[in-house]
Protein backbone atom coordinates (compact mmCIF):
# COMPACT_ATOMS: atom_id res chain seq x y z
CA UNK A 1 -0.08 -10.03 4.74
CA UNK A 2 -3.60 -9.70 4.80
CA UNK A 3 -3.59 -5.98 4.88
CA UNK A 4 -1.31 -5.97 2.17
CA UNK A 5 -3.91 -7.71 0.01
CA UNK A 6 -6.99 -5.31 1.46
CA UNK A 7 -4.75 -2.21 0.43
CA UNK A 8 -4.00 -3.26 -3.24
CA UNK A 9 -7.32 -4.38 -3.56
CA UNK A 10 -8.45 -0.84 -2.76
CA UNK A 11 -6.23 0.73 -5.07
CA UNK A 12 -6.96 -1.58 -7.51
CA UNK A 13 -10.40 -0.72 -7.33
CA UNK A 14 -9.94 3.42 -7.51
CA UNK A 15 -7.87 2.78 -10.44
CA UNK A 16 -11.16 0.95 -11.86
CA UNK A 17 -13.34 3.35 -10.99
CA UNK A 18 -11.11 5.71 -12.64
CA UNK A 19 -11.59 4.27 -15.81
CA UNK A 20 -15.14 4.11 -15.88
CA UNK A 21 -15.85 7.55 -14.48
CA UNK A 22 -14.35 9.94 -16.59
CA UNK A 23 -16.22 12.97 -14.69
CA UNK A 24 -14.15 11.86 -11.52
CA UNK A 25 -11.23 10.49 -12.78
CA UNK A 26 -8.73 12.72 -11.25
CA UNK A 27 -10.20 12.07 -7.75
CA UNK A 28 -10.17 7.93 -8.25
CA UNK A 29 -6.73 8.57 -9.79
CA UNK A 30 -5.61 10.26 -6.75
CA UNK A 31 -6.79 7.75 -4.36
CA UNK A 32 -5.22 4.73 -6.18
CA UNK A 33 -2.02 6.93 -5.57
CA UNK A 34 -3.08 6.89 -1.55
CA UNK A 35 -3.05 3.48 -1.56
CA UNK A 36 -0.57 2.79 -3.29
CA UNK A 37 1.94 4.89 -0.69
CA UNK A 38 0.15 2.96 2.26
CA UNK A 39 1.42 0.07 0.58
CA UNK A 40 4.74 0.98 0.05
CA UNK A 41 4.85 2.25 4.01
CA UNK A 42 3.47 -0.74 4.70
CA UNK A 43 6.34 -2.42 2.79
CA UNK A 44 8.63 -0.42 4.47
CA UNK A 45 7.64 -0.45 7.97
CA UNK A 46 7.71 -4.41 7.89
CA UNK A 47 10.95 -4.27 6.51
CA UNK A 48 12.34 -2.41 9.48
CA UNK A 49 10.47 -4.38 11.73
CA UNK A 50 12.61 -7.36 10.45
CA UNK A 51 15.57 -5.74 10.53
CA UNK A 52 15.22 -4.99 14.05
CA UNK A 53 14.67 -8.60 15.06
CA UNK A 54 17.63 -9.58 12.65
CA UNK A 55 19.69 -6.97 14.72
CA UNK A 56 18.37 -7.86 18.20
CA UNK A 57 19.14 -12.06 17.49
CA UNK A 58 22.58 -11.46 16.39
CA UNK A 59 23.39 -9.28 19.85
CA UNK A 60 22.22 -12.33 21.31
C-alpha cells in the first residue's frame, strides 16, 4: 500500500508542477500520465495476485 501512496503522490506532484510551469507543461502533463498507468498496473497486478491465492485456497 505504501507504494501506492508514493506513486500518486508523484503524479500528484507532476500534475502541480504542470500548473505552475506553463513553459513545461506538456512534459509534467505527460509524467502525471506515467504515474498514473504505474498505478493502475499496480492496481492490477495486486488484483491478480489475489486472485491467484483465492484460486490456489479453494483447490485446497
Amino acid at each position: 500500500m505504501n507504494r501506492m501512496v508514493e506513486i500518486r503522490s508523484q503524479e500528484s506532484l507532476c500534475r502541480e508542477r504542470a500548473a505552475l510551469d506553463f513553459q513545461r507543461r506538456v512534459f509534467w502533463l505527460a509524467q502525471a500520465q506515467e504515474w498514473e498507468q504505474r498505478a493502475l498496473d499496480e492496481i492490477a497486478y495486486h488484483f491478480r495476485e489475489s486472485n491467484v491465492a483465492q484460486t490456489e485456497l479453494g483447490r485446497n
